[in-house]
Protein backbone atom coordinates (compact mmCIF):
# COMPACT_ATOMS: atom_id res chain seq x y z
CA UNK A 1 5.10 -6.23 0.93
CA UNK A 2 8.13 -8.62 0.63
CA UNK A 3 9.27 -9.40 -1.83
CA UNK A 4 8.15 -6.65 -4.04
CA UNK A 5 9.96 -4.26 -1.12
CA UNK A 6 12.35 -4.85 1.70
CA UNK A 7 11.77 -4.31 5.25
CA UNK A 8 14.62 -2.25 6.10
CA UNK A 9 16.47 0.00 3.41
CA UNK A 10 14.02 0.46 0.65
CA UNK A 11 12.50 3.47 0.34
CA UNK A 12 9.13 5.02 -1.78
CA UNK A 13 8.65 7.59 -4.03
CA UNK A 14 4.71 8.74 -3.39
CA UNK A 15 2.72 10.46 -5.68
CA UNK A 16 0.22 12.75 -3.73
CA UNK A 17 -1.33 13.46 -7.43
CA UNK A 18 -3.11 9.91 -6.75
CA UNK A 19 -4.49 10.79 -3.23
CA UNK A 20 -8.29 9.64 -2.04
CA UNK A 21 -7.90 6.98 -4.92
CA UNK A 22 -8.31 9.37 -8.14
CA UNK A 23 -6.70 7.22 -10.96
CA UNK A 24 -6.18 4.39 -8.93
CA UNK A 25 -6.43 1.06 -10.97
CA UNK A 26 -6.00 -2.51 -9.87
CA UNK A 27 -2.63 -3.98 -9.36
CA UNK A 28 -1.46 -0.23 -8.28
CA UNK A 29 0.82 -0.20 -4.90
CA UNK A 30 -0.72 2.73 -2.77
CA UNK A 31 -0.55 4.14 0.85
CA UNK A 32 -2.83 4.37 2.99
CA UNK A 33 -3.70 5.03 6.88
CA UNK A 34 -4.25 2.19 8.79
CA UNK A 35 -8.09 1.79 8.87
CA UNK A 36 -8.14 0.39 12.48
CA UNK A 37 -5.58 2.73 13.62
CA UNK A 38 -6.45 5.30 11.78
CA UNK A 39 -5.74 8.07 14.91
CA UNK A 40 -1.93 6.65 15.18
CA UNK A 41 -1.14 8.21 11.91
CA UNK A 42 0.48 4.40 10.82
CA UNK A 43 0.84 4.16 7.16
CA UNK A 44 0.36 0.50 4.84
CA UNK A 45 1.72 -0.34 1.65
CA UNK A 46 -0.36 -2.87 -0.44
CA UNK A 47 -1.45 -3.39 -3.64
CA UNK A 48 -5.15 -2.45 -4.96
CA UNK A 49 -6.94 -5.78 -5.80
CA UNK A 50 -10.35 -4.49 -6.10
CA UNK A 51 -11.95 -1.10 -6.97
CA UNK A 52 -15.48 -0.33 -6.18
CA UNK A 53 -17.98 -2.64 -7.91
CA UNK A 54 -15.57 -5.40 -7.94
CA UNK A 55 -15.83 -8.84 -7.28
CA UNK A 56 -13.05 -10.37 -5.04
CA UNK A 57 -11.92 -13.56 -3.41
CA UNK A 58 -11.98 -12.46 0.27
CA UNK A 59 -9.29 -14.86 1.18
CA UNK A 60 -7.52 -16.75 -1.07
CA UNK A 61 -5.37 -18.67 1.56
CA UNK A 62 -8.72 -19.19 4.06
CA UNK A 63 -11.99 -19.77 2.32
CA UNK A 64 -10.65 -20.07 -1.31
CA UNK A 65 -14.35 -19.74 -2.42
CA UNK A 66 -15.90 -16.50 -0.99
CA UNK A 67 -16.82 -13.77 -3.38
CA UNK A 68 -17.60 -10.16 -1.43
CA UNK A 69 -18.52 -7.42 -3.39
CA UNK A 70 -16.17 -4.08 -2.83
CA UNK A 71 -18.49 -1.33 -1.99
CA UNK A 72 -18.83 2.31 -3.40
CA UNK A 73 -15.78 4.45 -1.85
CA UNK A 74 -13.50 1.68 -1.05
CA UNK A 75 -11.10 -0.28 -2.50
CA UNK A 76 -9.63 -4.18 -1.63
CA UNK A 77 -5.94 -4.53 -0.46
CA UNK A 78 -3.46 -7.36 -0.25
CA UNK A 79 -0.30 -7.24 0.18
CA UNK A 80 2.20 -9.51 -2.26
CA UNK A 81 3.58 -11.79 0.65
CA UNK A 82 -0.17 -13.60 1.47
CA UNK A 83 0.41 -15.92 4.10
CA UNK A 84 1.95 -13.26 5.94
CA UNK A 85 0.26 -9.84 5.47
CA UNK A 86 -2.72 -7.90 7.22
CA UNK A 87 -4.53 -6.60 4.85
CA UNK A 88 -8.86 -6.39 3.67
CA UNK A 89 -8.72 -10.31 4.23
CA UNK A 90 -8.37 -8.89 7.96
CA UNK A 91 -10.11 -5.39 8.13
CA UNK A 92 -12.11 -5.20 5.44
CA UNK A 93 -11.97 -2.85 2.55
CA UNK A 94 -10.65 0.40 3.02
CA UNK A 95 -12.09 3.51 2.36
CA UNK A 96 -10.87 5.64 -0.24
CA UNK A 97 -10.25 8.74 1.52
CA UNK A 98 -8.02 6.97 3.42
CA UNK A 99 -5.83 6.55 0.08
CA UNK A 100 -2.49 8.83 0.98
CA UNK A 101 -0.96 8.22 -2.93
CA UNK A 102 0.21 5.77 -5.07
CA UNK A 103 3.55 4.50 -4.77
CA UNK A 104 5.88 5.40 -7.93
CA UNK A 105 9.31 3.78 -7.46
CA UNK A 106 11.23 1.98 -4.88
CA UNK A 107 14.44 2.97 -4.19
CA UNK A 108 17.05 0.54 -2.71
CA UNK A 109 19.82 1.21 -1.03
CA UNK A 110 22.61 -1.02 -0.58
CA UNK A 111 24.19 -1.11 2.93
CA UNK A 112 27.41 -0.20 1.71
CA UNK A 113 25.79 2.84 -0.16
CA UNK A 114 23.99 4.39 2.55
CA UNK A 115 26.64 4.02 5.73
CA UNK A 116 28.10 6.60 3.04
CA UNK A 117 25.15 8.68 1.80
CA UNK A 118 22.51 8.38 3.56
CA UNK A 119 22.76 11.71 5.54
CA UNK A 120 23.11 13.38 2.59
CA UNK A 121 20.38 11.90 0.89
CA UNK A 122 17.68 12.54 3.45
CA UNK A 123 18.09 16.43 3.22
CA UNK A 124 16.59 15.78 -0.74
CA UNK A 125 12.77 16.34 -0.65
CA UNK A 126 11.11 14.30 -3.45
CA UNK A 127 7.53 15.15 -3.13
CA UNK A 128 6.37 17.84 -1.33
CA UNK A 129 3.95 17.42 1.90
């Protein structure tokens, strides 16, 4: 998701409120399960696209010109940094239920902030499981 987040540092405040895409709207960051590794628990941040119903330019870098349809229960993905990111352009659209919240804020640390603080700000539980 560069450059809306870092790689290393940032971290995400989630609202579980927004899980299994209720209130979801397009341009929303959410996360999500991996839908081909669904089992391995890995977890995507991206930014919604397309909502069912929708219309969407499959791959704006590829085939500039292909329109797919988003179906019922799913929702299109792409992340902000497109030549770089796996996202529907490469799996698809992904199911709804897959949808673990929306992201609400980013926080960044600075390096010099967290060799300081980070221990004690990783005993702070912002939303609950």
């Amino acid at each position: 998701m560069l450059p809306t987040m870092n790689i290393l540092g940032d971290w995400i405040v989630i609202s579980k409120l927004h899980s299994r895409g209720r209130g979801m709207e397009v341009g929303d960051l959410v996360n999500y399960l991996h839908p081909v590794y669904v089992g391995s628990g890995e977890r995507v941040v991206k930014r919604i696209i397309g909502m069912p119903g929708d219309f969407v330019v499959a791959d704006p870098v590829g085939a500039p010109g292909k329109m797919v349809q988003v179906p019922e229960g799913h929702c299109w993905t792409t992340g902000d940094n497109l030549p770089f990111s796996h996202d529907s352009r490469n799996y698809g659209p992904v199911p709804l239920a897959l949808i673990r919240g929306r992201n609400e804020l980013n926080l960044v640390i600075s390096i010099s902030c967290s060799h300081h603080y980070l221990n004690d700000f990783r005993s702070y539980r912002l939303l609950p499981e």
